[in-house]
C-alpha atoms as a PDB file:
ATOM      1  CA  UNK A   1     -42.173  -5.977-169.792  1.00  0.00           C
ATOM      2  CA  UNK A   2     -44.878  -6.324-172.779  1.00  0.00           C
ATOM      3  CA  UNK A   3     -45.402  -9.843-172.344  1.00  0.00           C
ATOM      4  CA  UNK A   4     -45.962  -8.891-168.546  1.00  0.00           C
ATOM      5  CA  UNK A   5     -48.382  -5.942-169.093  1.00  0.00           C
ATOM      6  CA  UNK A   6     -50.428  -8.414-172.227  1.00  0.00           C
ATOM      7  CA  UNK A   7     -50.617 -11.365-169.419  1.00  0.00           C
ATOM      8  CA  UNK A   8     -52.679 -10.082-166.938  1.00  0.00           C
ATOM      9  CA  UNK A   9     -55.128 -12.545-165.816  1.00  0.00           C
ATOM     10  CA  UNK A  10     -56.414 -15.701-167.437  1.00  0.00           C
ATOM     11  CA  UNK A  11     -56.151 -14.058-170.863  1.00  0.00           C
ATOM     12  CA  UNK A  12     -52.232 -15.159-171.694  1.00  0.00           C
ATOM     13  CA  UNK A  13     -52.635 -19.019-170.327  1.00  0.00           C
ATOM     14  CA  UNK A  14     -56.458 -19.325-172.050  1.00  0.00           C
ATOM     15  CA  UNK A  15     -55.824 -21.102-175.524  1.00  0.00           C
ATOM     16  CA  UNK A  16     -55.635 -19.110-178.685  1.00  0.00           C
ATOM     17  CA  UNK A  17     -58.707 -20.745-179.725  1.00  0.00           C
ATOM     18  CA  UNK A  18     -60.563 -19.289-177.038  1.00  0.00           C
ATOM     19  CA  UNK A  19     -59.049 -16.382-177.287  1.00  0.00           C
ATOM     20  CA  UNK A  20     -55.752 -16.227-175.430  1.00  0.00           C
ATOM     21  CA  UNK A  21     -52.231 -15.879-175.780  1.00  0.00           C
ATOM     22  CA  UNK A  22     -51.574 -20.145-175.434  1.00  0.00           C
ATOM     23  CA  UNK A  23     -48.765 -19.225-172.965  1.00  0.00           C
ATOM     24  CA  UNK A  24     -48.024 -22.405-170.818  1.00  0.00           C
ATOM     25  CA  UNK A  25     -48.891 -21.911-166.845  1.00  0.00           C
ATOM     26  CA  UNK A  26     -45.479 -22.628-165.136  1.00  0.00           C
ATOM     27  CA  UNK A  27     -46.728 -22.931-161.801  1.00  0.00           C
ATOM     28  CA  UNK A  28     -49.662 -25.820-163.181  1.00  0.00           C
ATOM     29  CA  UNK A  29     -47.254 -27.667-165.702  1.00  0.00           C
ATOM     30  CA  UNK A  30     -44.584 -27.440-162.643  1.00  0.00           C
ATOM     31  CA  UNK A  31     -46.738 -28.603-159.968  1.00  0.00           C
ATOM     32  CA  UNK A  32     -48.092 -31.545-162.463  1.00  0.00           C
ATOM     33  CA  UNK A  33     -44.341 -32.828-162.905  1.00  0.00           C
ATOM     34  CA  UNK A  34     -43.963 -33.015-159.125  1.00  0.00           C
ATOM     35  CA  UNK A  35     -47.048 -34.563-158.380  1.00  0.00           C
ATOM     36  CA  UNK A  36     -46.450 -37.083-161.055  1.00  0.00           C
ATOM     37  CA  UNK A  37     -42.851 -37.786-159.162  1.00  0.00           C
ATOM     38  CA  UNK A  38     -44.857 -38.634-156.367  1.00  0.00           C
ATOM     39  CA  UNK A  39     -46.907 -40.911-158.302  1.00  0.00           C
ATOM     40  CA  UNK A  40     -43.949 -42.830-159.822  1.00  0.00           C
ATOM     41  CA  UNK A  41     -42.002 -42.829-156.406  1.00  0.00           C
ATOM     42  CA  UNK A  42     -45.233 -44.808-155.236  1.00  0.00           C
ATOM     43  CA  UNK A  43     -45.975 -46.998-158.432  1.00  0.00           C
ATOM     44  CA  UNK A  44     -42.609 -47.908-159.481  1.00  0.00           C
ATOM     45  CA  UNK A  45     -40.349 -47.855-156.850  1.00  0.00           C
ATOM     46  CA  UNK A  46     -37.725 -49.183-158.652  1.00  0.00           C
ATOM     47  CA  UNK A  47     -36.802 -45.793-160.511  1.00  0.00           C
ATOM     48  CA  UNK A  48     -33.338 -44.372-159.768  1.00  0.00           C
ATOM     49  CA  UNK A  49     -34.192 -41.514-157.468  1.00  0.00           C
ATOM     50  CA  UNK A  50     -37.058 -42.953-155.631  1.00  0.00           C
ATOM     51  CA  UNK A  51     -35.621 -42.642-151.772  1.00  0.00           C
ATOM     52  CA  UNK A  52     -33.813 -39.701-152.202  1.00  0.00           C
ATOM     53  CA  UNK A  53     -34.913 -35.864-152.098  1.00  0.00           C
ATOM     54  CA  UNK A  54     -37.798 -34.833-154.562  1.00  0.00           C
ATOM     55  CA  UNK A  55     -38.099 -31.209-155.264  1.00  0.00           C
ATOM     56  CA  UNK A  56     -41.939 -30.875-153.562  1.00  0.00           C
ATOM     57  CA  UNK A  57     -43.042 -29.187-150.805  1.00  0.00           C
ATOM     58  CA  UNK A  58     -45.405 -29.871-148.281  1.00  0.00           C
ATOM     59  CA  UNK A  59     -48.148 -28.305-150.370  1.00  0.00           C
ATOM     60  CA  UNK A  60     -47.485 -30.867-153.074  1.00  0.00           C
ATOM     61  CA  UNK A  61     -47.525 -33.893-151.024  1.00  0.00           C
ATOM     62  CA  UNK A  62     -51.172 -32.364-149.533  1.00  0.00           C
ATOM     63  CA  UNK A  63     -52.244 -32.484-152.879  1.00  0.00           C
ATOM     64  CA  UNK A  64     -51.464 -35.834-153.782  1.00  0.00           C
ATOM     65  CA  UNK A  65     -52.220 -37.375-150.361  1.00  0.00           C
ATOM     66  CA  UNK A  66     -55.793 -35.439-151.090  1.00  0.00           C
ATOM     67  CA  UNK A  67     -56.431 -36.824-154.205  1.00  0.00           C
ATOM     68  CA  UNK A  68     -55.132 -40.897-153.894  1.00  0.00           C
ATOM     69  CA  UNK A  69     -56.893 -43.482-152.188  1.00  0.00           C
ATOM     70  CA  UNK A  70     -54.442 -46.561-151.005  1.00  0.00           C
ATOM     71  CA  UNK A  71     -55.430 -50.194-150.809  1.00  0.00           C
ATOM     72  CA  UNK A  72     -52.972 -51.513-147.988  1.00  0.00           C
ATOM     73  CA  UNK A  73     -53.475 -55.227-149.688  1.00  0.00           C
ATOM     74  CA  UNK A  74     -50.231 -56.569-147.817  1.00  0.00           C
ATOM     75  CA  UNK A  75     -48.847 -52.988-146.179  1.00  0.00           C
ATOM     76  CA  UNK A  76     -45.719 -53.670-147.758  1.00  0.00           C
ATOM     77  CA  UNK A  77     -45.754 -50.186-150.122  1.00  0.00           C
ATOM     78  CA  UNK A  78     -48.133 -48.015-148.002  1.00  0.00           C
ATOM     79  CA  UNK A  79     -46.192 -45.809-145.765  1.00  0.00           C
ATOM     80  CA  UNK A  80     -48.464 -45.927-142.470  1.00  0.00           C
ATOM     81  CA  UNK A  81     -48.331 -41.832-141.925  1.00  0.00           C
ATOM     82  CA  UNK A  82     -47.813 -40.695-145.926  1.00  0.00           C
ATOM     83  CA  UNK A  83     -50.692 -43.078-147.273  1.00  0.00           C
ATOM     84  CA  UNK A  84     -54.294 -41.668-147.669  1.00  0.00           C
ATOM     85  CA  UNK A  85     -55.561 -45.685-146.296  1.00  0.00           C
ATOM     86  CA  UNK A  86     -57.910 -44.618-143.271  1.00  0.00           C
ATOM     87  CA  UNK A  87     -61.052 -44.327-145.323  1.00  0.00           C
ATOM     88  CA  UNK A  88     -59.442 -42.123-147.574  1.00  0.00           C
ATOM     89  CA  UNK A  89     -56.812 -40.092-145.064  1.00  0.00           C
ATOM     90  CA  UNK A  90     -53.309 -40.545-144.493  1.00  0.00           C
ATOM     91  CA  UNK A  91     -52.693 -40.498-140.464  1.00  0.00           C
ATOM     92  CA  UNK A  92     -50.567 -37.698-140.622  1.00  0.00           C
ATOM     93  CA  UNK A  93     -53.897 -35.218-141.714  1.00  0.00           C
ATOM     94  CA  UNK A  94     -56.036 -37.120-139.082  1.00  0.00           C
ATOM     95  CA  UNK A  95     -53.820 -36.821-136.025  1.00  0.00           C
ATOM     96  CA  UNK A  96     -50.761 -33.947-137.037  1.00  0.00           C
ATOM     97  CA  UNK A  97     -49.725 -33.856-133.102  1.00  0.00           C
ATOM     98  CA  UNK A  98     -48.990 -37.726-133.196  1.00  0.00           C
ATOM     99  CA  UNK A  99     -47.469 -37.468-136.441  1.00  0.00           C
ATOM    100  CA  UNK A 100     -45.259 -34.913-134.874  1.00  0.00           C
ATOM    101  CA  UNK A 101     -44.702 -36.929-132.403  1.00  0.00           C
ATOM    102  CA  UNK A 102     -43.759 -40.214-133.988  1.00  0.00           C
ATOM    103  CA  UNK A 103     -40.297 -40.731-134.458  1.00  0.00           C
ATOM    104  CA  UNK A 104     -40.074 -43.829-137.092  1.00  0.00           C
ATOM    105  CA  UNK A 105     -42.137 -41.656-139.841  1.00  0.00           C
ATOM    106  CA  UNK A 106     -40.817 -43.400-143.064  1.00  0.00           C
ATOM    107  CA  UNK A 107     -42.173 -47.031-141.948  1.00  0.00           C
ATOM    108  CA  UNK A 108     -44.436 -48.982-144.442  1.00  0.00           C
ATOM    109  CA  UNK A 109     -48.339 -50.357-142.630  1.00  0.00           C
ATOM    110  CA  UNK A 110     -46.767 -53.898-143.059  1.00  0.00           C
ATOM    111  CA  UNK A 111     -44.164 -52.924-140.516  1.00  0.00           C
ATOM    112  CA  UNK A 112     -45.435 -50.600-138.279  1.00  0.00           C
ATOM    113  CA  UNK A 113     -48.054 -53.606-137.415  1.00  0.00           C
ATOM    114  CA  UNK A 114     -44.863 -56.349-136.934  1.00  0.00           C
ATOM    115  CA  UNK A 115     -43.477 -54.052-134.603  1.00  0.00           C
ATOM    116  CA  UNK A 116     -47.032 -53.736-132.842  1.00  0.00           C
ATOM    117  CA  UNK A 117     -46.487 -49.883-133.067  1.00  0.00           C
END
């Protein structure tokens, strides 16, 4: 309850050399460690749990849609609605209604273009 009542605003999270408390931001550190999931799911997807459940939401994989640019190169890694590759958007921000629609979400470029999709 004194902790609570000390950190109110910026004050507790601000470094002590600035003048703050130095208390770590939970909801920053934990939105960094899922967004950095989503990075290795995409860099190495040889890692254990890549294809199963991550803990992020929808706000999360905004974010990091948001803030990477994909190279298709071959199409074999970029997923064709979860990849920012249309000049810097994934298809599922430019058109949500078709991404609603589309039943075969989880397909990579590569073979959404074999299947002339």
């Amino acid at each position: 309850m004194v902790v609570a009542a000390l950190c109110n605003g910026r004050k507790c999270t601000d470094q002590k050399k600035l003048g703050g408390m130095g208390v770590l931001d939970l909801d920053r550190f934990s939105r960094a460690l899922r967004l950095r999931w989503l990075w290795f799911e995409w860099k190495d997807p040889d890692r254990p749990w890549v294809g199963g459940n991550l803990p992020v939401n929808e706000v999360d994989r905004q974010l990091f849609r948001a803030s990477t640019i994909v190279t298709v190169g071959n199409g074999k890694t970029a997923k064709f609605w979860e990849a920012s590759w249309l000049q810097g958007k994934a298809p599922r921000d430019i058109a949500p209604r078709l991404y609603k629609l589309a039943w075969r979400k989880h397909l990579t470029v590569k073979e959404q273009l074999e299947n002339q999709s």
